[in-house]
C-alpha atoms as a PDB file:
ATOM      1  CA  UNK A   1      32.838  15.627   1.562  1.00  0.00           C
ATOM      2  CA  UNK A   2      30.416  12.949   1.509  1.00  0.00           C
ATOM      3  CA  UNK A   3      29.703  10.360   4.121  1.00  0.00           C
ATOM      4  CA  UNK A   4      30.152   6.929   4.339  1.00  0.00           C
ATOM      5  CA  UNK A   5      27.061   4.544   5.925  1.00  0.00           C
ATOM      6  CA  UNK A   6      28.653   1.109   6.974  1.00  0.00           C
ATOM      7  CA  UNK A   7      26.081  -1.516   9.072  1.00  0.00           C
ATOM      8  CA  UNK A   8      27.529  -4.341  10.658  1.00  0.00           C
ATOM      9  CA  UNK A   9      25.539  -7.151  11.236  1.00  0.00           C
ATOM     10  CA  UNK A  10      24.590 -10.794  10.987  1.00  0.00           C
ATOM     11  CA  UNK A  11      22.566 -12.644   8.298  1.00  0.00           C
ATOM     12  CA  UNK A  12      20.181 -14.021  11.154  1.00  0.00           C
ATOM     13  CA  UNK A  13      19.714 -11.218  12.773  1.00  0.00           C
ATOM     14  CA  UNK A  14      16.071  -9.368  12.592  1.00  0.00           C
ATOM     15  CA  UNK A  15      17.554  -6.014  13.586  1.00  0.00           C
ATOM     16  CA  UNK A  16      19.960  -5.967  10.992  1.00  0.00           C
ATOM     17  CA  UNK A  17      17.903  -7.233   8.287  1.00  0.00           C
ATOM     18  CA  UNK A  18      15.420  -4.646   9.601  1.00  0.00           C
ATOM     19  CA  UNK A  19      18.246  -1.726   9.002  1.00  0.00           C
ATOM     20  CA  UNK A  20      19.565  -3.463   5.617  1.00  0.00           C
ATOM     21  CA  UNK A  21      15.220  -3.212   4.049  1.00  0.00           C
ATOM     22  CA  UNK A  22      14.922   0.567   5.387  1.00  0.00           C
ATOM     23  CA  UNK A  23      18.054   1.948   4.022  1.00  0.00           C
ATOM     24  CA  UNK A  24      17.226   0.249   1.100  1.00  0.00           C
ATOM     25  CA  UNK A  25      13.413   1.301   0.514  1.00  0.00           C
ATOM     26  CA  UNK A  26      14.724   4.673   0.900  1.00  0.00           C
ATOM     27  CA  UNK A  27      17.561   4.489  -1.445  1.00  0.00           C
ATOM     28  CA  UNK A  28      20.421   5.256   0.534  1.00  0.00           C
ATOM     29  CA  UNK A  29      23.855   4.063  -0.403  1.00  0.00           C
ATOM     30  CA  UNK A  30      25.274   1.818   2.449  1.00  0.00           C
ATOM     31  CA  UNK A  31      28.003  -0.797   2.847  1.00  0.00           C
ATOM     32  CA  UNK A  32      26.870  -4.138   4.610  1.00  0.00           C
ATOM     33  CA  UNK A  33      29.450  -5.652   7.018  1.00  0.00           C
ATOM     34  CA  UNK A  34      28.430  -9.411   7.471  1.00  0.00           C
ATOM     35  CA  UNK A  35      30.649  -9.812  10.941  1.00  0.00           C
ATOM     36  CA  UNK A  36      29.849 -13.922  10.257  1.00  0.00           C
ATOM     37  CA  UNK A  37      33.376 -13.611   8.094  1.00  0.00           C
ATOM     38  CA  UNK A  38      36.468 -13.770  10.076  1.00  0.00           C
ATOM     39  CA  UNK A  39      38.065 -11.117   8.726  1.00  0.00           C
ATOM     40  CA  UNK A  40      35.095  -8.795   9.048  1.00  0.00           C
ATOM     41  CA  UNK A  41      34.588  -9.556  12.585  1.00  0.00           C
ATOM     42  CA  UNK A  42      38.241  -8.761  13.117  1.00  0.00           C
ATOM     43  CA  UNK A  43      37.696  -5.241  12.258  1.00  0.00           C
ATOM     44  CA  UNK A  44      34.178  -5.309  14.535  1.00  0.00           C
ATOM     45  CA  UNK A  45      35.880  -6.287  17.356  1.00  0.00           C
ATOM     46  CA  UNK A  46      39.264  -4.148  16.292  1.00  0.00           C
ATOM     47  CA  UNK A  47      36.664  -0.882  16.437  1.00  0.00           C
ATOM     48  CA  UNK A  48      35.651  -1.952  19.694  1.00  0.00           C
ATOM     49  CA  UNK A  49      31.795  -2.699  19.095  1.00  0.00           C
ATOM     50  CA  UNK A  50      30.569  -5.630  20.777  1.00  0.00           C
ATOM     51  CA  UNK A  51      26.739  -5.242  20.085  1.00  0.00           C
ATOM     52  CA  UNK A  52      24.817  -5.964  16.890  1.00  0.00           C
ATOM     53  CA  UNK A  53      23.746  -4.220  14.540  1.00  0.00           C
ATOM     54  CA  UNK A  54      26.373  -0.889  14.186  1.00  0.00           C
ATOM     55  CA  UNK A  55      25.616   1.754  11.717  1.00  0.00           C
ATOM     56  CA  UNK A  56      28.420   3.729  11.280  1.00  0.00           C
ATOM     57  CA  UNK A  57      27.852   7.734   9.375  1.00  0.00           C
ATOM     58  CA  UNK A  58      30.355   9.059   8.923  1.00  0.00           C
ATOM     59  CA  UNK A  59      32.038   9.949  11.914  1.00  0.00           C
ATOM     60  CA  UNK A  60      28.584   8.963  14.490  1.00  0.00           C
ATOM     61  CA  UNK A  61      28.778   5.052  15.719  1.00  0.00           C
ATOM     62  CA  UNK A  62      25.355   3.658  16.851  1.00  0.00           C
ATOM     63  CA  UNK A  63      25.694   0.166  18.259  1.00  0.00           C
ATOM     64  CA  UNK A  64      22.904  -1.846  18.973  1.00  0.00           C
ATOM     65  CA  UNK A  65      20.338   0.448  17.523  1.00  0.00           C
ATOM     66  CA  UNK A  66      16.926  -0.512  16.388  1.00  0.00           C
ATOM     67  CA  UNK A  67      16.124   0.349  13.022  1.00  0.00           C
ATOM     68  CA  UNK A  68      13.086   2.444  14.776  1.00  0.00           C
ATOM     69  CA  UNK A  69      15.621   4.521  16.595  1.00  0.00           C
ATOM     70  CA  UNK A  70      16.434   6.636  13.857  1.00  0.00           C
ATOM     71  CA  UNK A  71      14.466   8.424  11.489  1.00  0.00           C
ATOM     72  CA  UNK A  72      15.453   8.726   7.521  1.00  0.00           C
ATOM     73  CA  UNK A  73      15.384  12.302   8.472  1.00  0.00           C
ATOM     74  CA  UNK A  74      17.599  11.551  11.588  1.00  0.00           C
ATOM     75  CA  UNK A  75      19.858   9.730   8.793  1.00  0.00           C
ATOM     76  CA  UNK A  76      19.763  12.816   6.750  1.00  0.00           C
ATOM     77  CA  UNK A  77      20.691  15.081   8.892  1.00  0.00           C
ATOM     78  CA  UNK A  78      23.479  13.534   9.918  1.00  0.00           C
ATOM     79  CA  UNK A  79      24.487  13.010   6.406  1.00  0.00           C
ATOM     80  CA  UNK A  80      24.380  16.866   5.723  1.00  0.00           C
ATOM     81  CA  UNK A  81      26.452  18.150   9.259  1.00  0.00           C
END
């Protein structure tokens, strides 16, 4: 079973936009979340995040990380578990 990647974030936000250019230099499929729509921030605040940016793998929630936080191969390995 394949994982999902889902970022939440803002369009003005340099973290975010940070995480949005390295998942996509490196090719890997993500959903972007822009919490600036009300229904969108709905389900931010429904899955009780309150910090910017999320990425969500799968199961793994990392709020308020720094796209220097995690490696690609961090992001792989979590992909394969």
């Amino acid at each position: 079973m394949s994982k999902n990647i889902i970022l939440f974030g803002k369009n003005n936000c340099g973290l975010c936009q940070g995480w949005k250019k390295k998942l996509e230099n490196f090719n890997i499929s993500f959903q972007y979340i822009d919490i600036e729509k009300p229904e969108n921030l709905a389900e931010f605040t429904y899955q009780g995040f309150v910090n910017i940016p999320v990425l969500v793998i799968g199961e793994k929630k990392f709020e308020g990380v720094k796209p220097s936080d995690l490696t690609i191969e961090d992001i792989q390995a979590i992909l394969q578990e």
